[in-house]
C-alpha atoms as a PDB file:
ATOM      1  CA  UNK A   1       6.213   4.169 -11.545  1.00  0.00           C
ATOM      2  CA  UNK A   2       2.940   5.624 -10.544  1.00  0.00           C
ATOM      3  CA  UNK A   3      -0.138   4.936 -12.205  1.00  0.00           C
ATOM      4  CA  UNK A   4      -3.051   7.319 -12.372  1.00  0.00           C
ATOM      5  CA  UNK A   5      -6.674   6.517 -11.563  1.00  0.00           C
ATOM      6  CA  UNK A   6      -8.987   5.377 -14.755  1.00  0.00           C
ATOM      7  CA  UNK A   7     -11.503   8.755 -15.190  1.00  0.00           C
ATOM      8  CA  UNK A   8     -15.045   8.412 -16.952  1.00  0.00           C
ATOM      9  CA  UNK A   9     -12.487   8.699 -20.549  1.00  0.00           C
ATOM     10  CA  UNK A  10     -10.072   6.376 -19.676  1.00  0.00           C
ATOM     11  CA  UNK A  11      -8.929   3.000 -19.045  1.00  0.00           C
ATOM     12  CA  UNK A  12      -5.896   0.950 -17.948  1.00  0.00           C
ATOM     13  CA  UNK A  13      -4.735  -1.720 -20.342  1.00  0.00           C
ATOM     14  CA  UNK A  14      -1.663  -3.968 -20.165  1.00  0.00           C
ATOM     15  CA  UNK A  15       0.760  -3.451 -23.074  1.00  0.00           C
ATOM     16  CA  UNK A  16       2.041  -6.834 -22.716  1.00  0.00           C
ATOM     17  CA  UNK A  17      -1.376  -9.350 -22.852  1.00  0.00           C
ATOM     18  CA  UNK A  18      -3.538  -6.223 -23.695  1.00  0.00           C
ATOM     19  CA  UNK A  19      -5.900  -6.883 -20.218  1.00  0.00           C
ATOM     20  CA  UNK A  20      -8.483  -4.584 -19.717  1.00  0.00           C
ATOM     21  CA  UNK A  21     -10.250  -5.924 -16.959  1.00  0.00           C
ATOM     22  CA  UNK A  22      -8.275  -7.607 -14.285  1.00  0.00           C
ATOM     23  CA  UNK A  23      -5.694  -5.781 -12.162  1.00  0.00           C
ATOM     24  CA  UNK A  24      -4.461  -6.094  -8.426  1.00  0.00           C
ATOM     25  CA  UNK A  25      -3.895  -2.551  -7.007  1.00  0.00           C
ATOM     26  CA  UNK A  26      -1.384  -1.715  -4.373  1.00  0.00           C
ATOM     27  CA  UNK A  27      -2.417   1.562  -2.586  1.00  0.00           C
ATOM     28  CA  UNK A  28      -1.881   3.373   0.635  1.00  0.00           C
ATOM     29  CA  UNK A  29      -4.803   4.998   2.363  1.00  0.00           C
ATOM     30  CA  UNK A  30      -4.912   7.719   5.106  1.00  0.00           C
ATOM     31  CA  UNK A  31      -8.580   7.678   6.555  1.00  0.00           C
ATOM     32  CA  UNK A  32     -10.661   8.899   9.249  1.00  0.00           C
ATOM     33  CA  UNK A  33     -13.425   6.635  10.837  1.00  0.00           C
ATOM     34  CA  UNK A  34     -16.144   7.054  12.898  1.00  0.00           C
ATOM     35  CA  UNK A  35     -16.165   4.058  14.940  1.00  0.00           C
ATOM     36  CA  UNK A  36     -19.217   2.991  17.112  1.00  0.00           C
ATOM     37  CA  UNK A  37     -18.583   0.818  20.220  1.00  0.00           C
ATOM     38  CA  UNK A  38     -21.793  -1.302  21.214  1.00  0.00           C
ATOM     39  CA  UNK A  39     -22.241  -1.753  24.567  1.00  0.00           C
ATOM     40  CA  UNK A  40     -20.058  -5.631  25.030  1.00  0.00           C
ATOM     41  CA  UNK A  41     -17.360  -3.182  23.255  1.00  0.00           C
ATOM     42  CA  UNK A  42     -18.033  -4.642  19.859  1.00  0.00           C
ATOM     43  CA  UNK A  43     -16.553  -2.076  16.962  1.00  0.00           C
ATOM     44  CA  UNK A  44     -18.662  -1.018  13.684  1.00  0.00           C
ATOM     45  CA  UNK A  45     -16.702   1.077  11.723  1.00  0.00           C
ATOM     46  CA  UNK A  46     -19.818   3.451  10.764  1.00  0.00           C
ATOM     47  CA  UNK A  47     -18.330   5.937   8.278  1.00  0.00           C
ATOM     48  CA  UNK A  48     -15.195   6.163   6.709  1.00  0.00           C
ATOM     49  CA  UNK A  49     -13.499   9.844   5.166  1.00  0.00           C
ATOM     50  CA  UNK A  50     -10.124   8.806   2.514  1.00  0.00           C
ATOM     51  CA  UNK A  51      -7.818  11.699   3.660  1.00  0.00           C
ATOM     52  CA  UNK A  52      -5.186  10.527   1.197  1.00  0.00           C
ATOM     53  CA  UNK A  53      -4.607   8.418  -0.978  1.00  0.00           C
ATOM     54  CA  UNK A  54      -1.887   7.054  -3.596  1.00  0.00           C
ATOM     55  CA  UNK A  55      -1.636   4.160  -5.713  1.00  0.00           C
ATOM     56  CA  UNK A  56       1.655   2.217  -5.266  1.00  0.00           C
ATOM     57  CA  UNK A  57       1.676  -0.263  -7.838  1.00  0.00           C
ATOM     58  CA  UNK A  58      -0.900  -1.578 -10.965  1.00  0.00           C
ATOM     59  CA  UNK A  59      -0.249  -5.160 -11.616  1.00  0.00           C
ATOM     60  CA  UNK A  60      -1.985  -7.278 -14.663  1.00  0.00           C
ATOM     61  CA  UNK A  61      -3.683 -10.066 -13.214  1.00  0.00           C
ATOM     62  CA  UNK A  62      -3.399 -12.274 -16.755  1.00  0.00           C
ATOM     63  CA  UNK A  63       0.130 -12.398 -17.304  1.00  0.00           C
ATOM     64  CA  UNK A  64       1.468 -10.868 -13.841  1.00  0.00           C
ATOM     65  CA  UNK A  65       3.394  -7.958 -15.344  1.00  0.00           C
ATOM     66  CA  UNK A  66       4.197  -4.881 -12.708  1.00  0.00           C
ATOM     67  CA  UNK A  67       5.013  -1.508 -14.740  1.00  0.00           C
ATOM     68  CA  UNK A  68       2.996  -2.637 -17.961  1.00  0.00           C
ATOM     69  CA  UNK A  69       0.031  -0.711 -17.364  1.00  0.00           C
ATOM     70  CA  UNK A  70      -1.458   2.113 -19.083  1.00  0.00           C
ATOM     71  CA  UNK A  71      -3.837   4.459 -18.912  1.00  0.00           C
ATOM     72  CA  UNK A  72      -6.057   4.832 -22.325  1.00  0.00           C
ATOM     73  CA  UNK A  73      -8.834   6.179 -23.747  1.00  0.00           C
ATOM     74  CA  UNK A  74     -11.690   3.931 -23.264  1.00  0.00           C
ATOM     75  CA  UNK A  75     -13.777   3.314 -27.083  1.00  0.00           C
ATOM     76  CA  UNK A  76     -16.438   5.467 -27.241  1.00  0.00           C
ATOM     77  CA  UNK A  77     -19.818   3.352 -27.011  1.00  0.00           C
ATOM     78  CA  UNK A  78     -21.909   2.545 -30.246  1.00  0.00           C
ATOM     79  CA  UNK A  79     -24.814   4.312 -31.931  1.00  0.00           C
ATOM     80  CA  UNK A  80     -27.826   2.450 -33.033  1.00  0.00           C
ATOM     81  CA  UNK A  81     -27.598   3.226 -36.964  1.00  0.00           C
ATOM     82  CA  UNK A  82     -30.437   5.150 -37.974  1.00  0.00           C
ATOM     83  CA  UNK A  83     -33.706   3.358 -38.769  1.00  0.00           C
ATOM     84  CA  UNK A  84     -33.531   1.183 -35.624  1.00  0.00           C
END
């Protein structure tokens, strides 16, 4: 089951501890990199361009549940009542 990416509106939540904040992520990356080779042949990896990619699995790092997670809208933040 594939889970889609939080967006500025959304979160992921775990239906089974109701975790918000702690998840391990699974994905698989396609990249290009611009490597840079100092002269003893030492490698920097200088910039890096995501070609692809696709999350494989969302797992909740509280209770260690795979397929539990959600995506939902995240609360909307608070106004200062008026007067303040």
């Amino acid at each position: 089951m594939s889970v889609p990416l939080p967006t500025p509106d959304t979160r992921w939540r775990c239906t089974r501890c109701g975790n918000l904040t702690r998840f391990d992520v699974t994905r698989s990356s396609r990249v290009r990199e611009y490597v840079h080779l100092d002269l003893a042949g030492e490698a920097a990896v200088e910039e890096t361009l995501v070609l692809e990619e696709s999350i494989e699995q969302v797992r909740c790092r509280w209770c260690d549940a795979a397929d539990t997670v959600e995506l939902v809208p995240r609360a909307a933040a608070e106004e200062p009542a008026a007067g303040e």
